[in-house]
C-alpha atoms as a PDB file:
ATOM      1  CA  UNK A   1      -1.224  55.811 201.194  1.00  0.00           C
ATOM      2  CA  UNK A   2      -1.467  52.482 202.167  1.00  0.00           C
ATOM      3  CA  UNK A   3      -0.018  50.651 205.224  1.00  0.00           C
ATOM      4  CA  UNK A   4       2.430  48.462 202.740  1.00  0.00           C
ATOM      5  CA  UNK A   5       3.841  51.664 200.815  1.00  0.00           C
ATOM      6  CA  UNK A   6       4.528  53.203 204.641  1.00  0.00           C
ATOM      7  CA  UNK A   7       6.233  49.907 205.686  1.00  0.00           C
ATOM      8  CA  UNK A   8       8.124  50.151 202.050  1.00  0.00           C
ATOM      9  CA  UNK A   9       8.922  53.454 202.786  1.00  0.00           C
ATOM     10  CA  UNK A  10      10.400  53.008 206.273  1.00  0.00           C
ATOM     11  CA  UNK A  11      12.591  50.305 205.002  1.00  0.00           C
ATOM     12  CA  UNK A  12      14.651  52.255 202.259  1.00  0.00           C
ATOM     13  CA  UNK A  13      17.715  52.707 203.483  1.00  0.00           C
ATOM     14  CA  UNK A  14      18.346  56.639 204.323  1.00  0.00           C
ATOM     15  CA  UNK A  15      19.178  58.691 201.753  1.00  0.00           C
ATOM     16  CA  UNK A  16      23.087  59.420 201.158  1.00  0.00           C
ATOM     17  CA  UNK A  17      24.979  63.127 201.352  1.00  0.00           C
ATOM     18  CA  UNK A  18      25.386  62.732 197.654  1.00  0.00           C
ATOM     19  CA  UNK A  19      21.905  61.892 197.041  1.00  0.00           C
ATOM     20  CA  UNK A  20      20.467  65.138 198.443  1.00  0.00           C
ATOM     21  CA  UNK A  21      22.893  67.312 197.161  1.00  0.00           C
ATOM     22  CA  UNK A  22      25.436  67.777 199.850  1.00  0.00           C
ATOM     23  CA  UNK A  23      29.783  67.848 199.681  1.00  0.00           C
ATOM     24  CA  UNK A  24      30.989  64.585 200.756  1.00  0.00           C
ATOM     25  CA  UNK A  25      34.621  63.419 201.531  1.00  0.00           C
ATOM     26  CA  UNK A  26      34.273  61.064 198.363  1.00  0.00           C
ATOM     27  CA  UNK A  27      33.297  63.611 196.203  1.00  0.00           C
ATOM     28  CA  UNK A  28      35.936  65.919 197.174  1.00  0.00           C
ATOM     29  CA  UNK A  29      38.454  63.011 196.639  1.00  0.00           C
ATOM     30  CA  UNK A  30      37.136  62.275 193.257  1.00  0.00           C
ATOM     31  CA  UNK A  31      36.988  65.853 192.002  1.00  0.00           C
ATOM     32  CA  UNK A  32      40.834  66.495 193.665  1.00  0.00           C
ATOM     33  CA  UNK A  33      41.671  63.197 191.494  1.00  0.00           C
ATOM     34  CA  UNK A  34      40.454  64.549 188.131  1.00  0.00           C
ATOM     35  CA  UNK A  35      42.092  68.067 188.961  1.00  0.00           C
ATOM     36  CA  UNK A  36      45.435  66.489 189.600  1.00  0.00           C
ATOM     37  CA  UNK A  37      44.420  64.497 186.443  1.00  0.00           C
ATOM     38  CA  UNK A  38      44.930  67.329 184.118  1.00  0.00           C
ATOM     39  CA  UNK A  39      47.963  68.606 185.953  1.00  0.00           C
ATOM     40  CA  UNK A  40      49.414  65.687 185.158  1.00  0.00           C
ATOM     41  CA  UNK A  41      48.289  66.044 181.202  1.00  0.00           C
ATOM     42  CA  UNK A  42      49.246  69.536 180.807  1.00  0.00           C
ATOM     43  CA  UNK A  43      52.683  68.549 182.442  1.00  0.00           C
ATOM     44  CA  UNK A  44      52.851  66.247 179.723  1.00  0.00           C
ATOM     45  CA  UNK A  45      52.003  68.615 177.025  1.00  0.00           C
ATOM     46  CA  UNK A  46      54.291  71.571 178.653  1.00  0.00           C
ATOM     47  CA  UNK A  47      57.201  68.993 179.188  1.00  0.00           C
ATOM     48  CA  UNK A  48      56.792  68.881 175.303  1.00  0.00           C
ATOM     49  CA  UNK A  49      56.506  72.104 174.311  1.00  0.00           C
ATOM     50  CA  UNK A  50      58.585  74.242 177.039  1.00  0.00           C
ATOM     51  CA  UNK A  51      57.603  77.390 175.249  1.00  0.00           C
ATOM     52  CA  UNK A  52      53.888  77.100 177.216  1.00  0.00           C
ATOM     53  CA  UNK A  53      55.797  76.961 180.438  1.00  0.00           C
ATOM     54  CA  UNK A  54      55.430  80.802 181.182  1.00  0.00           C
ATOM     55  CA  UNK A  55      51.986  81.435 179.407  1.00  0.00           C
ATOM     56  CA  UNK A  56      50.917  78.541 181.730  1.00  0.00           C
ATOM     57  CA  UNK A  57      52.231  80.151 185.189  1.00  0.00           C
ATOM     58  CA  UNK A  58      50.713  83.138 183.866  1.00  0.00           C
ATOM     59  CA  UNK A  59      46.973  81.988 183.297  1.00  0.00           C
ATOM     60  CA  UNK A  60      47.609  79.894 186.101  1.00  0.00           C
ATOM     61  CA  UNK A  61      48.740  82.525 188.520  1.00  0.00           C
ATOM     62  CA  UNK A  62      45.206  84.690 187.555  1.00  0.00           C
ATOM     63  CA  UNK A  63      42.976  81.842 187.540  1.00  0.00           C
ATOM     64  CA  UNK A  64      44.350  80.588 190.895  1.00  0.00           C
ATOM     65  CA  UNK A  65      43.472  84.685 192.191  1.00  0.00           C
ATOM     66  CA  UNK A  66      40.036  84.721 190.448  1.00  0.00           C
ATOM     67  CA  UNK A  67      39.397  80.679 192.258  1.00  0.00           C
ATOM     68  CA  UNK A  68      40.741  81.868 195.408  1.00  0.00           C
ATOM     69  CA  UNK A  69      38.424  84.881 195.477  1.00  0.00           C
ATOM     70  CA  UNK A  70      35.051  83.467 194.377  1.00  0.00           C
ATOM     71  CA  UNK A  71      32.803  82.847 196.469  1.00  0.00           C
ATOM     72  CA  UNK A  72      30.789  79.899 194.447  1.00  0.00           C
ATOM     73  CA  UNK A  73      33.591  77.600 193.120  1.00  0.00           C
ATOM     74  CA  UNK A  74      33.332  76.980 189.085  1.00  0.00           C
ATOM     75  CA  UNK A  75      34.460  73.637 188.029  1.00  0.00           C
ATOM     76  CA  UNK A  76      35.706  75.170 184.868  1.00  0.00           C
ATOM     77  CA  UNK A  77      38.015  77.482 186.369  1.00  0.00           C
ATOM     78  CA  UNK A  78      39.412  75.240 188.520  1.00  0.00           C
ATOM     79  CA  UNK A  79      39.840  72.947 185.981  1.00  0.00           C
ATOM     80  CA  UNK A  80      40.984  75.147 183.635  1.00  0.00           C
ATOM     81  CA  UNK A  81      43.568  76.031 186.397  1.00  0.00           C
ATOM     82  CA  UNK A  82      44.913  72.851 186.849  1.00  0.00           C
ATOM     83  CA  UNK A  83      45.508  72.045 183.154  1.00  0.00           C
ATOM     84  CA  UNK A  84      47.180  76.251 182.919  1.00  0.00           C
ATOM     85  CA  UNK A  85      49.469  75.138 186.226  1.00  0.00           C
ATOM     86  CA  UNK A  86      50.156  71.262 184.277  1.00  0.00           C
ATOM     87  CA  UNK A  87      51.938  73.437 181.398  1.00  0.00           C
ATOM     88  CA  UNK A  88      53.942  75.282 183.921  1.00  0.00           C
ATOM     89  CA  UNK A  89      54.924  72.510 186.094  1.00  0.00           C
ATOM     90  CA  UNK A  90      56.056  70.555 182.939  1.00  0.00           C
ATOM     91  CA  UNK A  91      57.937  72.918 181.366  1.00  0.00           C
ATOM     92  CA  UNK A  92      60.061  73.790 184.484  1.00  0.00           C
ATOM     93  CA  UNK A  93      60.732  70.051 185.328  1.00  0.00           C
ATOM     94  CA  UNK A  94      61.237  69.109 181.234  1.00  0.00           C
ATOM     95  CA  UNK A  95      63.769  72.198 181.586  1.00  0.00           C
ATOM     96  CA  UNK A  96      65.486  70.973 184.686  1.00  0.00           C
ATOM     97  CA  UNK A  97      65.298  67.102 183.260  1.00  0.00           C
ATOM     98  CA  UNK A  98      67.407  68.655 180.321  1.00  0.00           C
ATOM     99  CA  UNK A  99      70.472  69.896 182.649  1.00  0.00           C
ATOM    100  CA  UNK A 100      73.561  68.352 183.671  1.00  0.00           C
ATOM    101  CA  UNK A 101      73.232  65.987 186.234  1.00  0.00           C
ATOM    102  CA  UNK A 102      69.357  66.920 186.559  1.00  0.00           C
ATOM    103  CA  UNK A 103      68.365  63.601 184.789  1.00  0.00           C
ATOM    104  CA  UNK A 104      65.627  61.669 187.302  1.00  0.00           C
ATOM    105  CA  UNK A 105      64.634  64.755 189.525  1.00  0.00           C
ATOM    106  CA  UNK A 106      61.092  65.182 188.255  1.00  0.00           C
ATOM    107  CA  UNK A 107      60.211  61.647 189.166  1.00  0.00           C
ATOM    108  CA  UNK A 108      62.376  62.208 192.511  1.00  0.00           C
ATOM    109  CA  UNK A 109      59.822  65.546 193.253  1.00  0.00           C
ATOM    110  CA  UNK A 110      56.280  63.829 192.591  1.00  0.00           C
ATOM    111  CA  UNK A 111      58.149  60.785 194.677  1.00  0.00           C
ATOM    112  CA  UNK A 112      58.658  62.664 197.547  1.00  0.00           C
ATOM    113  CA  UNK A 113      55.619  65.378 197.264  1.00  0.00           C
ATOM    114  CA  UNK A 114      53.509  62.108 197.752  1.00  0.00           C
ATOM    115  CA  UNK A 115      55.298  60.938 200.623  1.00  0.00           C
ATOM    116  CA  UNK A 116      55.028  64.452 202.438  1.00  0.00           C
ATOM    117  CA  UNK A 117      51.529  64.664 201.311  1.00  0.00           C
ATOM    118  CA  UNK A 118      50.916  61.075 202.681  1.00  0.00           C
ATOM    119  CA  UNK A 119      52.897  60.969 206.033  1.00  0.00           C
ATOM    120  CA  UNK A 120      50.705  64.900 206.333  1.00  0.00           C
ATOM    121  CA  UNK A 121      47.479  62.915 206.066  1.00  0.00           C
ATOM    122  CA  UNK A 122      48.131  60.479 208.330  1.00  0.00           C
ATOM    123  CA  UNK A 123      49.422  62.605 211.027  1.00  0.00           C
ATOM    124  CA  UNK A 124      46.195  65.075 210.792  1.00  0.00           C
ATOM    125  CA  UNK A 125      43.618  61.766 210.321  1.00  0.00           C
ATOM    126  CA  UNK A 126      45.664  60.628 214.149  1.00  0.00           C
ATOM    127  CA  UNK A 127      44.958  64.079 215.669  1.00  0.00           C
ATOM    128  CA  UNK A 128      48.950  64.465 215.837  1.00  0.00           C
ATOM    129  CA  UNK A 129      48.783  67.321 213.273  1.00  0.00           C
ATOM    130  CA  UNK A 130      45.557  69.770 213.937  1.00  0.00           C
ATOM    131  CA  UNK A 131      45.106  73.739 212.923  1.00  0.00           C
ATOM    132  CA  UNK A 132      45.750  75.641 216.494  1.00  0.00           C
ATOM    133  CA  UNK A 133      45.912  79.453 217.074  1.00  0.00           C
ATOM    134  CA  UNK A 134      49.243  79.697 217.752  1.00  0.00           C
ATOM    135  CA  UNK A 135      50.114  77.857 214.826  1.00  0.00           C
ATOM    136  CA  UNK A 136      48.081  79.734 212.566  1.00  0.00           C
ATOM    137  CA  UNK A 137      49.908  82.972 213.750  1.00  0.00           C
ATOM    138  CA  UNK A 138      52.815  81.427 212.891  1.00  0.00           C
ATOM    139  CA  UNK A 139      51.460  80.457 209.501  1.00  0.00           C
ATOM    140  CA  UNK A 140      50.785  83.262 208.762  1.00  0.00           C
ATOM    141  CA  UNK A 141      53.927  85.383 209.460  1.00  0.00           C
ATOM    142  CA  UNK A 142      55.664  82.577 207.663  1.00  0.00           C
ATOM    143  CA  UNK A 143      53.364  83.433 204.376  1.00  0.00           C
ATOM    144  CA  UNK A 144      53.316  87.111 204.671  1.00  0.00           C
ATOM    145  CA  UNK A 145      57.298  86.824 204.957  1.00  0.00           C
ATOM    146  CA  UNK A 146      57.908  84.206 201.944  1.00  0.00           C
ATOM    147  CA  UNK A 147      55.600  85.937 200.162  1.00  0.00           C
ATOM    148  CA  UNK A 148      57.874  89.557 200.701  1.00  0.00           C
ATOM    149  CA  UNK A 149      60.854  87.714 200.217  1.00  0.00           C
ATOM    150  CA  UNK A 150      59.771  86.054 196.573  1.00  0.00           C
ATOM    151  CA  UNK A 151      58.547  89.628 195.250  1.00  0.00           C
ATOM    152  CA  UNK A 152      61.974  91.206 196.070  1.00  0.00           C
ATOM    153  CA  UNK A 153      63.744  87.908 194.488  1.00  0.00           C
ATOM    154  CA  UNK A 154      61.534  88.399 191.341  1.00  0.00           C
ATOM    155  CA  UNK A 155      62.170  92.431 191.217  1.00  0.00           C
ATOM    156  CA  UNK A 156      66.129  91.853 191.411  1.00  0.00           C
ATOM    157  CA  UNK A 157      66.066  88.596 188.837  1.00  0.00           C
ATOM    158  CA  UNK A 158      63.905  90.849 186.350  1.00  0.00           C
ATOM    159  CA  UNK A 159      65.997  94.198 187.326  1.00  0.00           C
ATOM    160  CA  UNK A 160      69.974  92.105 186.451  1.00  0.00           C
ATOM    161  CA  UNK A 161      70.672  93.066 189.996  1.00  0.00           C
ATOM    162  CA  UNK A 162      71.043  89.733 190.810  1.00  0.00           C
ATOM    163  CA  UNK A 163      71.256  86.455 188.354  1.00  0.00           C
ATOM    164  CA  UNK A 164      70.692  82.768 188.496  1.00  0.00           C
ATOM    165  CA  UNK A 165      67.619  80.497 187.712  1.00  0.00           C
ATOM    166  CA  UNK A 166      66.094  80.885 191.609  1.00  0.00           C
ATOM    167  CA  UNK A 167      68.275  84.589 192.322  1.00  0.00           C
ATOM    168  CA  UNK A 168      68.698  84.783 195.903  1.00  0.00           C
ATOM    169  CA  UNK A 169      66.990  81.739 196.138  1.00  0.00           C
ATOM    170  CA  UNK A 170      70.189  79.223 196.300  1.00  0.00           C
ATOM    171  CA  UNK A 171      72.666  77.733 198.258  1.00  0.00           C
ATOM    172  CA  UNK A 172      72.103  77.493 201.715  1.00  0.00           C
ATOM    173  CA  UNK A 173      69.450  80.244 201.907  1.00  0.00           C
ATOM    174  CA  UNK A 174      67.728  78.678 199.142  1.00  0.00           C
ATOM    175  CA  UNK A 175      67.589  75.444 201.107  1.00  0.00           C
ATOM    176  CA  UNK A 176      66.442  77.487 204.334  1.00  0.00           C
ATOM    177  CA  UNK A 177      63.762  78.913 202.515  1.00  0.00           C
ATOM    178  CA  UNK A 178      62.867  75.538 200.857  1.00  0.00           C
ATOM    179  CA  UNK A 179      62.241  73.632 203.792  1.00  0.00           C
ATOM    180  CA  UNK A 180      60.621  76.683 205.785  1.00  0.00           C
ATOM    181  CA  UNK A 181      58.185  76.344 202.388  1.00  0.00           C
ATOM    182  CA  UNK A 182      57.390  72.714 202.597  1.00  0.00           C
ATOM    183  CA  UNK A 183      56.703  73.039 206.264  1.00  0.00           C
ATOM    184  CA  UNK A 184      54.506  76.131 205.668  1.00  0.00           C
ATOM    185  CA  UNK A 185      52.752  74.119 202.582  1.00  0.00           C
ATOM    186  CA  UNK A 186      51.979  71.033 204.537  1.00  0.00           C
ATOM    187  CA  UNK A 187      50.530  73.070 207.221  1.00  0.00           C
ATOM    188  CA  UNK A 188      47.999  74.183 204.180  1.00  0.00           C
ATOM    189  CA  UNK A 189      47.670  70.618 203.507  1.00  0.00           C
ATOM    190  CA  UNK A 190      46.290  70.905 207.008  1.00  0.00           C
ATOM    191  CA  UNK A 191      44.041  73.787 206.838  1.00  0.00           C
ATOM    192  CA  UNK A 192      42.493  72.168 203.588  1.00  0.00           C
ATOM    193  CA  UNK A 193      42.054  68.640 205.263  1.00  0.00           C
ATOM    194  CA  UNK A 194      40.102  70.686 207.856  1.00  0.00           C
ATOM    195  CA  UNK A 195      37.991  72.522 205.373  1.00  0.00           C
ATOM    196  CA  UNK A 196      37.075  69.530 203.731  1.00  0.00           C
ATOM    197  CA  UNK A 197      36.299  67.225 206.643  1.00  0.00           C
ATOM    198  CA  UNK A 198      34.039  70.799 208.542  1.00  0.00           C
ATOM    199  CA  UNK A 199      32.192  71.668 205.268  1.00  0.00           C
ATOM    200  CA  UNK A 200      31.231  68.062 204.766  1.00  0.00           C
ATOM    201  CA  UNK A 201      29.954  67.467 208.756  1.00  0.00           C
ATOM    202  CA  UNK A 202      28.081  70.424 207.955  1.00  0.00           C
ATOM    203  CA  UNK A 203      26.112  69.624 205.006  1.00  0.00           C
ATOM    204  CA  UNK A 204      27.606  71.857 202.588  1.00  0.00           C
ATOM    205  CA  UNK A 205      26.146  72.141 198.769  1.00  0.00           C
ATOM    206  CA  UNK A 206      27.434  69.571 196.349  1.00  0.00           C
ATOM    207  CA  UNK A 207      29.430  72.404 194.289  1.00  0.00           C
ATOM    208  CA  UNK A 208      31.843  73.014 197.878  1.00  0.00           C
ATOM    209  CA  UNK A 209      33.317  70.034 196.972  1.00  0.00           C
ATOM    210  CA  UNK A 210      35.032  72.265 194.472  1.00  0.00           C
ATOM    211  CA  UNK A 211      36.465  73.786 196.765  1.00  0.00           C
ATOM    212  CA  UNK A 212      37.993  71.525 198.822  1.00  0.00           C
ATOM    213  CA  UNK A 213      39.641  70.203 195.458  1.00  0.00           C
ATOM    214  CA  UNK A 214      40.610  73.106 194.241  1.00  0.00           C
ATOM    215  CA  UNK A 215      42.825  73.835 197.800  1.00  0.00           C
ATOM    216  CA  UNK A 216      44.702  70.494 197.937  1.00  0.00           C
ATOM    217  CA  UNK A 217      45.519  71.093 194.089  1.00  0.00           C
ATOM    218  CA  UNK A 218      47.239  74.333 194.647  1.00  0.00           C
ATOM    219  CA  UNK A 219      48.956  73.013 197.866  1.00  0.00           C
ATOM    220  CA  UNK A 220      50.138  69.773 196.427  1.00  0.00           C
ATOM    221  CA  UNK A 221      51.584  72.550 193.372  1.00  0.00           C
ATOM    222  CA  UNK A 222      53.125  74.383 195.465  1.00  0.00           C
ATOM    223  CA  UNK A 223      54.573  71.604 197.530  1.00  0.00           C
ATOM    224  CA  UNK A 224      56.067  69.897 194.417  1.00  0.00           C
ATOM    225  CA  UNK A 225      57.463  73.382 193.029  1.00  0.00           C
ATOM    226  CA  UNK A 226      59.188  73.803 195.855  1.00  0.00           C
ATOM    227  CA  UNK A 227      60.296  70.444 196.731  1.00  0.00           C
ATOM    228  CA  UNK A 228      61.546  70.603 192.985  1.00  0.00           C
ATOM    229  CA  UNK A 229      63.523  73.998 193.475  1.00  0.00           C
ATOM    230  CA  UNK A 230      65.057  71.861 196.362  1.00  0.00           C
ATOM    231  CA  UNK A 231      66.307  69.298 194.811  1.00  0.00           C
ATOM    232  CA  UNK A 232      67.832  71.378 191.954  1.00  0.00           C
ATOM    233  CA  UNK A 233      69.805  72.990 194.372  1.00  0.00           C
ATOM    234  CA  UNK A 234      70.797  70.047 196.042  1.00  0.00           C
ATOM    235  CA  UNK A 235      72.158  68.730 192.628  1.00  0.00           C
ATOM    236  CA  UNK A 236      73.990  72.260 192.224  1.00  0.00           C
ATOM    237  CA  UNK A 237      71.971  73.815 189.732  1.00  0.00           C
ATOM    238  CA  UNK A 238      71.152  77.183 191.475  1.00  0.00           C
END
């Protein structure tokens, strides 16, 4: 090799996470953005056709277990995820769109699951709003306890013990529980903002960026169901 073809060498600029194969921030952002993508066109399709609204949480519901619990991420799964959650989300908010005095409220739920999601961002990218121990203890007994309380709710609405579109889920319990959601889901807006940002200082293979996307889907899901479930009973429809 000759002295030139060193010098040429040394004067390419260094080589990019993305060019040898690594998880970036960017590539994280543009995989969340195509996810959210065909949320958006399965909401369109369920919002439609209402009928796919509880095929859709059901497919979604598995594929979210099967994503959760593999340890390789698979685009298609997570893709197919998003459009099977899309269907769901559309159908509930085409449902509550069709109520009286409902008329607005899907618009109203991506309005504000933005401005949570935003005002989250910017409070974790200032340091303001980190993962700490004592916060994920409390995270976690906040999960394990919505997550006991929403089985029970589902057993009694499916049993007749109890009736109503969100069962014990209404009034001012159901706005309790709401908010104690959205503050429990923006903490996993958190935790995923953290995954992202450690996996890609590390040098992580392309395919974690998967990952990452897949997390802030299901939060920002979540977030909008139950900001959504919210506003319903805010407008009286419990």
């Amino acid at each position: 090799m000759s002295a030139d073809q060193l010098q040429q060498m040394y004067q390419q600029p260094a080589a990019t996470s993305a060019d040898t194969g690594r998880m970036t921030i960017g590539t994280t952002i543009n995989k969340t953005v195509l996810c959210l993508a065909l949320v958006v066109v399965g909401a369109a399709i369920g919002w439609g056709m209402p009928a796919l609204m509880l095929p859709g949480a059901l497919v979604g519901f598995v594929l979210g277990l099967v994503n959760a619990f593999k340890k390789r991420p698979s685009p298609v799964l997570i893709l197919l995820y998003a459009a099977a959650q899309g269907l769901f989300l559309g159908g509930l908010s085409g449902f509550l769109e069709s109520r009286q005095g409902m008329q607005g409220i899907a618009i109203q739920a991506v309005l504000a699951t933005l401005c949570v999601a935003g005002v989250t961002l910017a409070l974790y990218r200032s340091g303001k709003y980190r993962m700490t121990p004592k916060l994920n203890k409390m995270f976690m007994i906040g999960m394990v306890g919505l997550i006991v309380f929403s089985l029970l709710n589902m057993v009694l609405m499916l049993t007749g013990v109890i009736d109503g579109m969100f069962g014990m889920r209404h009034g001012v319990l159901g706005l309790v529980i709401g908010v104690v959601a959205v503050l429990l889901a923006t903490y996993a807006l958190v935790a995923d903002f953290t995954m992202i940002e450690e996996l890609s200082n590390q040098g992580a293979p392309a395919i974690m960026a998967w990952r990452g996307a897949f997390g802030l889907t299901m939060t920002l899901i979540w977030l909008y169901t139950e900001i959504l479930r919210i506003l319903a009973i805010l407008r009286g429809d419990d």
